[in-house]
C-alpha atoms as a PDB file:
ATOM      1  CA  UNK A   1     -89.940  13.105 -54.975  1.00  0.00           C
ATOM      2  CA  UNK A   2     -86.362  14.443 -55.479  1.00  0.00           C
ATOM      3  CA  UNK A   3     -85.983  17.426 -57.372  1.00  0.00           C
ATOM      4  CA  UNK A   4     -83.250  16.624 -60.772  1.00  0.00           C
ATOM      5  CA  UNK A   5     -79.836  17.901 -60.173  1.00  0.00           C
ATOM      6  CA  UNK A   6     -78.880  20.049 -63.019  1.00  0.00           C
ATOM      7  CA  UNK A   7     -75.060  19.597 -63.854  1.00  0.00           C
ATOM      8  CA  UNK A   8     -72.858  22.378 -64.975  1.00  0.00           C
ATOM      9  CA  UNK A   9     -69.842  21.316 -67.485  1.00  0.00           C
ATOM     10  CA  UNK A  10     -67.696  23.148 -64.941  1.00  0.00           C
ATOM     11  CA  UNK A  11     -68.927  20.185 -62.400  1.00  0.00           C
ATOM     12  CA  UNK A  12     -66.297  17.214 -61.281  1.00  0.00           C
ATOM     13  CA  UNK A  13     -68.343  14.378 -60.778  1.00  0.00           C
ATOM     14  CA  UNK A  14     -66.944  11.078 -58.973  1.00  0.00           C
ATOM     15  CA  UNK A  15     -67.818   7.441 -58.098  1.00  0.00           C
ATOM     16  CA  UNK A  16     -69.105   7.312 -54.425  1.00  0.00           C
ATOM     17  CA  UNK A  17     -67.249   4.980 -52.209  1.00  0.00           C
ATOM     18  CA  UNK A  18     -69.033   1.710 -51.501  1.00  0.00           C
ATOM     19  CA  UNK A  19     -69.927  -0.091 -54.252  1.00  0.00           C
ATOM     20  CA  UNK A  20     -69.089  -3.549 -56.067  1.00  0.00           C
ATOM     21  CA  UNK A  21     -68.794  -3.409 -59.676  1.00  0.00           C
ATOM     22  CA  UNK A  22     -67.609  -6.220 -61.745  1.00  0.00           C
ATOM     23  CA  UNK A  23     -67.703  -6.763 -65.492  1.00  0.00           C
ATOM     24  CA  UNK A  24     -69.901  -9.269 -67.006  1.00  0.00           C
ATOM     25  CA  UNK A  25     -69.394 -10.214 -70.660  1.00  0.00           C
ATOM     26  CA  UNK A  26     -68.688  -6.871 -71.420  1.00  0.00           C
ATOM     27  CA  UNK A  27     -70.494  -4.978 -69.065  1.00  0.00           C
ATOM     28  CA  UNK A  28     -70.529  -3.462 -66.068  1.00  0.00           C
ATOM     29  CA  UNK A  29     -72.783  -4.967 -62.960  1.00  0.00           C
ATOM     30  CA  UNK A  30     -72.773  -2.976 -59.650  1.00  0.00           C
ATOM     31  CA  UNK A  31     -73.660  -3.734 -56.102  1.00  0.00           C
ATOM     32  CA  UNK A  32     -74.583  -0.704 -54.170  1.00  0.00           C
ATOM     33  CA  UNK A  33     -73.547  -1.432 -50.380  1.00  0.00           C
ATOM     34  CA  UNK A  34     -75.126   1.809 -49.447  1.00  0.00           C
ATOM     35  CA  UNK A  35     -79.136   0.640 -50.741  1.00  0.00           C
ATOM     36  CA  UNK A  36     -78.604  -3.343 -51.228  1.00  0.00           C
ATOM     37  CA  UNK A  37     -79.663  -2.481 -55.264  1.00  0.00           C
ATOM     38  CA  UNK A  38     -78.043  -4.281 -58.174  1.00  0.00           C
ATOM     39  CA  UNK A  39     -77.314  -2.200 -61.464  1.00  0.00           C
ATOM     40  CA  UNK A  40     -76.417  -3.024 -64.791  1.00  0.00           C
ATOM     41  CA  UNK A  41     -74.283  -0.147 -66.228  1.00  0.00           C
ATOM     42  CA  UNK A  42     -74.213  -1.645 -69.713  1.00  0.00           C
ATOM     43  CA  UNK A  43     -70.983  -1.007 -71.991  1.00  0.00           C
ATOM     44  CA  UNK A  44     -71.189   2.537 -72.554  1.00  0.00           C
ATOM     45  CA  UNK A  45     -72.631   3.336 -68.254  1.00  0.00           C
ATOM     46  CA  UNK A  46     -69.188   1.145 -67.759  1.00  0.00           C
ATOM     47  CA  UNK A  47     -67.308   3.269 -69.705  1.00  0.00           C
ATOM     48  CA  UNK A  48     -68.537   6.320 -67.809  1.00  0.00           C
ATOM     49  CA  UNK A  49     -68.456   4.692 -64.410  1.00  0.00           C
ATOM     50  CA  UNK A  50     -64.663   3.858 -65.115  1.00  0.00           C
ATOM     51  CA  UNK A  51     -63.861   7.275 -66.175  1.00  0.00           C
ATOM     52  CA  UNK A  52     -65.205   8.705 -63.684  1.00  0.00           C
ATOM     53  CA  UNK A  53     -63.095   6.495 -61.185  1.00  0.00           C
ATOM     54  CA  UNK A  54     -60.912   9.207 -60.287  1.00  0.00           C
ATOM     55  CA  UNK A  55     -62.639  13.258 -60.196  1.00  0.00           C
ATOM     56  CA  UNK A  56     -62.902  14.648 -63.697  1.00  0.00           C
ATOM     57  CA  UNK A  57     -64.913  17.655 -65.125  1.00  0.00           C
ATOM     58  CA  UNK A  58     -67.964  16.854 -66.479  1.00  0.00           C
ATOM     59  CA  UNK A  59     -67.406  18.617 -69.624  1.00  0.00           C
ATOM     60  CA  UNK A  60     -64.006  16.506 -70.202  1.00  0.00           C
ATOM     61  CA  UNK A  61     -65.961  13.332 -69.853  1.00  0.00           C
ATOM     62  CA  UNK A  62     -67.997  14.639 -72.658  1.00  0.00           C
ATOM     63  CA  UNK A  63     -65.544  15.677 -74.721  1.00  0.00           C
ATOM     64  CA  UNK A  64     -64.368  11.914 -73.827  1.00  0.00           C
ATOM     65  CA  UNK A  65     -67.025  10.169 -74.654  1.00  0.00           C
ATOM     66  CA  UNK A  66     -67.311  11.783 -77.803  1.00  0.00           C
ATOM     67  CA  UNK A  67     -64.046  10.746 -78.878  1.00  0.00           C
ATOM     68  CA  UNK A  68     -65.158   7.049 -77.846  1.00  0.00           C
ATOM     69  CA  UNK A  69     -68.150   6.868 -79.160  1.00  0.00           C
ATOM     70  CA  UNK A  70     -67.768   9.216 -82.321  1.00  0.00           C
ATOM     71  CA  UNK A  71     -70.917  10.840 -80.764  1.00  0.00           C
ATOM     72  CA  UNK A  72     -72.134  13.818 -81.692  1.00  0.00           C
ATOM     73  CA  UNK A  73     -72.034  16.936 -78.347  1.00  0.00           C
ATOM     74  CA  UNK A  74     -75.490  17.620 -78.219  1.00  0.00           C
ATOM     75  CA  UNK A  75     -76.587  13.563 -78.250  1.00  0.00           C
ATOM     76  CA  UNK A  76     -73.401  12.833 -75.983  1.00  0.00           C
ATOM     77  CA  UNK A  77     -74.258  15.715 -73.112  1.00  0.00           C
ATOM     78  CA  UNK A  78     -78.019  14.598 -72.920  1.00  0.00           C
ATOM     79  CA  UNK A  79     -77.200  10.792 -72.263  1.00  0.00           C
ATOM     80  CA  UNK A  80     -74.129  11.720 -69.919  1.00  0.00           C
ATOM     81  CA  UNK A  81     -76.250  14.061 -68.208  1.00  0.00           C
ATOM     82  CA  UNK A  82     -79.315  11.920 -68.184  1.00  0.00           C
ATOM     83  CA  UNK A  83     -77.033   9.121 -66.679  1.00  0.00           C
ATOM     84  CA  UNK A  84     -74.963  10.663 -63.942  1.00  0.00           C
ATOM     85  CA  UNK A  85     -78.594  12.152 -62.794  1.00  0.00           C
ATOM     86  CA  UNK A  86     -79.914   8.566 -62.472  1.00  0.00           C
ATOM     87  CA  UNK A  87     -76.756   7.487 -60.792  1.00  0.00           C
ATOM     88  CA  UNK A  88     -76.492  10.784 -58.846  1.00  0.00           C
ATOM     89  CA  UNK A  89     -79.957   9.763 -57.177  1.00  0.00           C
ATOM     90  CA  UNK A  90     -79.003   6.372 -56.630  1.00  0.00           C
ATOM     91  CA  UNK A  91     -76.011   7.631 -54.625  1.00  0.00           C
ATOM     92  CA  UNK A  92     -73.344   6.295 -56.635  1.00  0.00           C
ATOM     93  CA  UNK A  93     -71.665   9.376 -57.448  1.00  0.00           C
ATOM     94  CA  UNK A  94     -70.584  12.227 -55.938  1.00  0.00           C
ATOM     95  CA  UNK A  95     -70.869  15.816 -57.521  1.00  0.00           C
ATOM     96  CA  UNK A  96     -68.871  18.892 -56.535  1.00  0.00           C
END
């Protein structure tokens, strides 16, 4: 089993090239070329996943998020984090 990556707020994270997404009803659906999966972002993973379309520092897509969401930091950085892990193991993003 993989070992977590721990993200730093100093971290730019970005989508990883080759992958479908299209939004459904509201939400984002994703075809990973790279395993053949199928994920459903949801609203808020499709608000990430399109912020994150170009490199930006993980602690500005907090501090986004926050703003969007009227989320409080604490809640906002362990679902961002939480997320980008899942799609970090996945492949889907890229982390530098």
């Amino acid at each position: 089993m993989l070992k977590k990556q721990t993200f730093t707020a100093q971290q730019t994270i970005t989508q990883a090239p080759g992958n479908i997404v299209s939004d459904m009803d509201g939400e984002k659906v994703m075809l990973s070329i790279h395993n053949g999966k199928y994920f459903n972002l949801g609203y808020v993973g499709g608000e990430i996943w399109d912020q994150i379309a170009e490199p930006i520092l993980i602690n500005v897509l907090v501090l986004r998020l926050m703003e969007v969401f009227e989320v409080d930091r604490h809640t906002c950085e362990e679902d961002v984090y939480s997320f980008l892990e899942n799609l970090l193991e996945q492949g889907l993003v890229q982390v530098n």
